[in-house]
C-alpha atoms as a PDB file:
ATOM      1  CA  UNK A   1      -4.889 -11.524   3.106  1.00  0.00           C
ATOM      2  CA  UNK A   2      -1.572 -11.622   1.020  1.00  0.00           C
ATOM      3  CA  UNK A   3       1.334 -11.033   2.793  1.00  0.00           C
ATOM      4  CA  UNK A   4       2.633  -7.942   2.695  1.00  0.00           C
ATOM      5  CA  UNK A   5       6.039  -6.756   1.513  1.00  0.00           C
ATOM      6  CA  UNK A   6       8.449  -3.032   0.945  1.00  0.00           C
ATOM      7  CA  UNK A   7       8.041  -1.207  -2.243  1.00  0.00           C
ATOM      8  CA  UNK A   8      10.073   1.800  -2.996  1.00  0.00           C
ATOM      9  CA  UNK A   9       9.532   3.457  -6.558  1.00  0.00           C
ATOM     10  CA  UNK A  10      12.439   6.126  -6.693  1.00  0.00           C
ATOM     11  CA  UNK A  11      13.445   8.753  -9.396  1.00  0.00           C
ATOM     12  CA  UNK A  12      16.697  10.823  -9.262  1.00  0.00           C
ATOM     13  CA  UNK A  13      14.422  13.570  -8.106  1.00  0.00           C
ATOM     14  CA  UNK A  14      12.545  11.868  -5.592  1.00  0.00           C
ATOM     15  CA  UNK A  15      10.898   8.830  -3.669  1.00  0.00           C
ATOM     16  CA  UNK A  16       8.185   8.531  -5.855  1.00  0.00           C
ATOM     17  CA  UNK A  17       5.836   5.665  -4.249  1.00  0.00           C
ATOM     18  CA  UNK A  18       6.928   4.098  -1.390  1.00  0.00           C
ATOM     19  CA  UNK A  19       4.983   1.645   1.365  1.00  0.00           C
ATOM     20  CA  UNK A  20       3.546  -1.894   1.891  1.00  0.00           C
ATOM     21  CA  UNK A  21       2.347  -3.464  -1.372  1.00  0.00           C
ATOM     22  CA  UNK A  22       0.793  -7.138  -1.725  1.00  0.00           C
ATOM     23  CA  UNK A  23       1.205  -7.215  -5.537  1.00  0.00           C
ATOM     24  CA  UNK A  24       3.363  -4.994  -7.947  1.00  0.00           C
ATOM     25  CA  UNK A  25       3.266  -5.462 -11.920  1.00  0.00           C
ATOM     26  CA  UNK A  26       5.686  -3.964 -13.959  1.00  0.00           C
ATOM     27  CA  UNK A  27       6.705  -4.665 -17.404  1.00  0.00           C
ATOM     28  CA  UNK A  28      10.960  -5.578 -18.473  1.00  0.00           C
ATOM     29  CA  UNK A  29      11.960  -6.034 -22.310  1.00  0.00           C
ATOM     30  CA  UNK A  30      10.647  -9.855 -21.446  1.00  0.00           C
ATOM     31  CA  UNK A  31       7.304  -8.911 -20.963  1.00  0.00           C
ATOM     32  CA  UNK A  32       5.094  -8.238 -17.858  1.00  0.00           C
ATOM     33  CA  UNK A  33       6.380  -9.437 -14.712  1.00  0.00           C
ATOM     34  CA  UNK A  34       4.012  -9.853 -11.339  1.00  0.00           C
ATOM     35  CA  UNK A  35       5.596 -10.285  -7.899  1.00  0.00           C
ATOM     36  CA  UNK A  36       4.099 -11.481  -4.957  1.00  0.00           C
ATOM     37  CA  UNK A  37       6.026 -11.636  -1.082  1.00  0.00           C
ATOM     38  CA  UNK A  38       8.582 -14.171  -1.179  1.00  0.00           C
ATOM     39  CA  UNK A  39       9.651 -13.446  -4.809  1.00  0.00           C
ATOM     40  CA  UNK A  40      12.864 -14.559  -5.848  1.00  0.00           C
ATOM     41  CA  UNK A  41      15.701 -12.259  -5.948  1.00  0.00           C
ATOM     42  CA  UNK A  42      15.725 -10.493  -9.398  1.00  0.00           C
ATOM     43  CA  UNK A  43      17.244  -8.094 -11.339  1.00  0.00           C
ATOM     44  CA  UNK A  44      15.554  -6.734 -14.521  1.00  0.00           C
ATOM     45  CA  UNK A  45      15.131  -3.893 -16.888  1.00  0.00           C
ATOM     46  CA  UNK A  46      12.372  -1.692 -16.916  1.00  0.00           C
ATOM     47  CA  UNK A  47      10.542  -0.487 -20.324  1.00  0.00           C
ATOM     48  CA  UNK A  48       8.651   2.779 -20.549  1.00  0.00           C
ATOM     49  CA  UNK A  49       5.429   1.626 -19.308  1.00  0.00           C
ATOM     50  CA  UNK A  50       3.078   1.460 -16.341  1.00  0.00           C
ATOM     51  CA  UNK A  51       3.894   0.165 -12.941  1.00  0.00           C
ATOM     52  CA  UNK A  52       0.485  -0.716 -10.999  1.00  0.00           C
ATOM     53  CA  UNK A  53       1.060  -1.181  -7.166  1.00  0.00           C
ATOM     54  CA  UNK A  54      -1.887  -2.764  -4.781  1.00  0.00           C
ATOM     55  CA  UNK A  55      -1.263  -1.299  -1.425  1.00  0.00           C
ATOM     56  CA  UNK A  56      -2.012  -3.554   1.434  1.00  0.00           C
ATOM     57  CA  UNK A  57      -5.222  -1.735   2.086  1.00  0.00           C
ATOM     58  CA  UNK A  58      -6.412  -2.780  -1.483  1.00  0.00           C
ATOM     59  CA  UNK A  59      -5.716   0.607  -2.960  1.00  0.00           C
ATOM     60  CA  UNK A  60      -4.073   0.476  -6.338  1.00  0.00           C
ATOM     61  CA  UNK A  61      -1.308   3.059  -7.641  1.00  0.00           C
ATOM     62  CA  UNK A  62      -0.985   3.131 -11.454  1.00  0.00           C
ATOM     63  CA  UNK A  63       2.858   5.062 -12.177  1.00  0.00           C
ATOM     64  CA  UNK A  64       4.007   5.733 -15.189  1.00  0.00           C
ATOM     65  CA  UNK A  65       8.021   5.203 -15.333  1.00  0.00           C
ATOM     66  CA  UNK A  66      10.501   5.657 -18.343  1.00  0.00           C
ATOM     67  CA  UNK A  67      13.361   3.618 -18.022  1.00  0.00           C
ATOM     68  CA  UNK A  68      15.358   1.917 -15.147  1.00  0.00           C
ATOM     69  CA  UNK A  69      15.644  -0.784 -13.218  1.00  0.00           C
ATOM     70  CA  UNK A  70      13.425  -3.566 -11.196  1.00  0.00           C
ATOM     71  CA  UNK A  71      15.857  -4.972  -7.780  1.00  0.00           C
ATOM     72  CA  UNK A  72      13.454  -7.967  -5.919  1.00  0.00           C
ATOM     73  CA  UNK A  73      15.760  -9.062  -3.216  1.00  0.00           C
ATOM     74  CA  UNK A  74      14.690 -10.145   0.215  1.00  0.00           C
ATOM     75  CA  UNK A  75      10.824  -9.030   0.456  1.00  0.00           C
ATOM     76  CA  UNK A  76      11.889  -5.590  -1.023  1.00  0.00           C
ATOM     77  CA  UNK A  77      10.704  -4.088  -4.471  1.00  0.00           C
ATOM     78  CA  UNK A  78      12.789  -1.576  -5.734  1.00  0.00           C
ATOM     79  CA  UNK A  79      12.089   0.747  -8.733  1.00  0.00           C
ATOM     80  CA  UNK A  80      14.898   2.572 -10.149  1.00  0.00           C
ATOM     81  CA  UNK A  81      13.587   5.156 -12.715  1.00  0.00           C
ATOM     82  CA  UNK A  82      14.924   7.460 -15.171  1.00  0.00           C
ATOM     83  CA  UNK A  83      11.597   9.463 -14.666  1.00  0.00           C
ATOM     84  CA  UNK A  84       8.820   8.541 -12.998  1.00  0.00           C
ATOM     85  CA  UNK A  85       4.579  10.130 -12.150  1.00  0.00           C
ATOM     86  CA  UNK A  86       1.615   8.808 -10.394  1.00  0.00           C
ATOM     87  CA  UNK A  87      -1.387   8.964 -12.395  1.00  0.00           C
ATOM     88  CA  UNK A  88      -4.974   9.057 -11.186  1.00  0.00           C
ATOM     89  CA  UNK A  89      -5.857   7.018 -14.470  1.00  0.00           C
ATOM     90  CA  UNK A  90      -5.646   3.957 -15.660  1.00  0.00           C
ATOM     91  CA  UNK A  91      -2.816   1.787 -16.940  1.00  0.00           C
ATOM     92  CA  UNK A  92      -3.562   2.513 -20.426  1.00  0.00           C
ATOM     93  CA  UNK A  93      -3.259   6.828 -19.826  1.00  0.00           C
ATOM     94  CA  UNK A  94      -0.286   5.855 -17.301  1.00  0.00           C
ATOM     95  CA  UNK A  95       1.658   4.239 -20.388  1.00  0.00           C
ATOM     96  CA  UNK A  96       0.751   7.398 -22.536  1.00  0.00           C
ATOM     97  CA  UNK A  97       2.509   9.694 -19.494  1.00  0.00           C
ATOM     98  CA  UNK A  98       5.149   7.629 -19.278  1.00  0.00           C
ATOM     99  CA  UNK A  99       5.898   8.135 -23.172  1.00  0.00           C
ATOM    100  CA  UNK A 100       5.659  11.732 -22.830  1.00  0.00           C
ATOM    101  CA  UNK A 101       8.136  11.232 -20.207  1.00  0.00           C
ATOM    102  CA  UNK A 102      10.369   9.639 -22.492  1.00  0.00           C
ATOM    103  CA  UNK A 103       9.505  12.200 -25.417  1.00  0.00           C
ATOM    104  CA  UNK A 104      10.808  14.858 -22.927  1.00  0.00           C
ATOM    105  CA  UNK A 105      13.958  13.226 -22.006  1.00  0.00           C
ATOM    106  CA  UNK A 106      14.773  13.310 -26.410  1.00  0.00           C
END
């Protein structure tokens, strides 16, 4: 099993997603970026995209975010969102929410 480590996905209007993940994938103006435990400490951008999340009981959360901020430091993922919804789809539909987001933001 893959070694679990603290994700928090947070908005300004609340704690989104938060728990023990084993893999995260989110996607900065560089391109898609997956983190594992034992990342090193980073600092990036976040695009208006999806955010996938595998829970450490194999469970995958798709979120869609607009905007904000990606902090990997010491075994802790946090998201920093402008805005920021779990979707029951996939990442494709969770991309699409997370434009409306943005549209509604304009």
């Amino acid at each position: 099993m893959a070694k679990p480590f603290q994700v928090d996905v947070v908005s300004p209007e609340a704690t989104i997603w938060s728990g023990e993940a084993t893999f995260v994938v989110a996607r900065t103006p560089d391109g898609e970026i997956g983190i594992l435990a034992d990342h090193e400490p980073l600092l990036a951008a976040l695009v208006t995209s999806a955010v996938e999340v595998e829970g450490t009981d194999g469970s995958r959360t798709i979120i869609g975010v607009h905007g904000g901020f990606l902090q990997v430091l010491k075994n802790q993922v946090t998201l920093l969102t402008d805005r920021a919804q779990i979707t029951r789809g996939t990442k494709e539909q969770a991309a699409e929410l997370a434009a409306t987001l943005a549209a509604e933001d304009s």
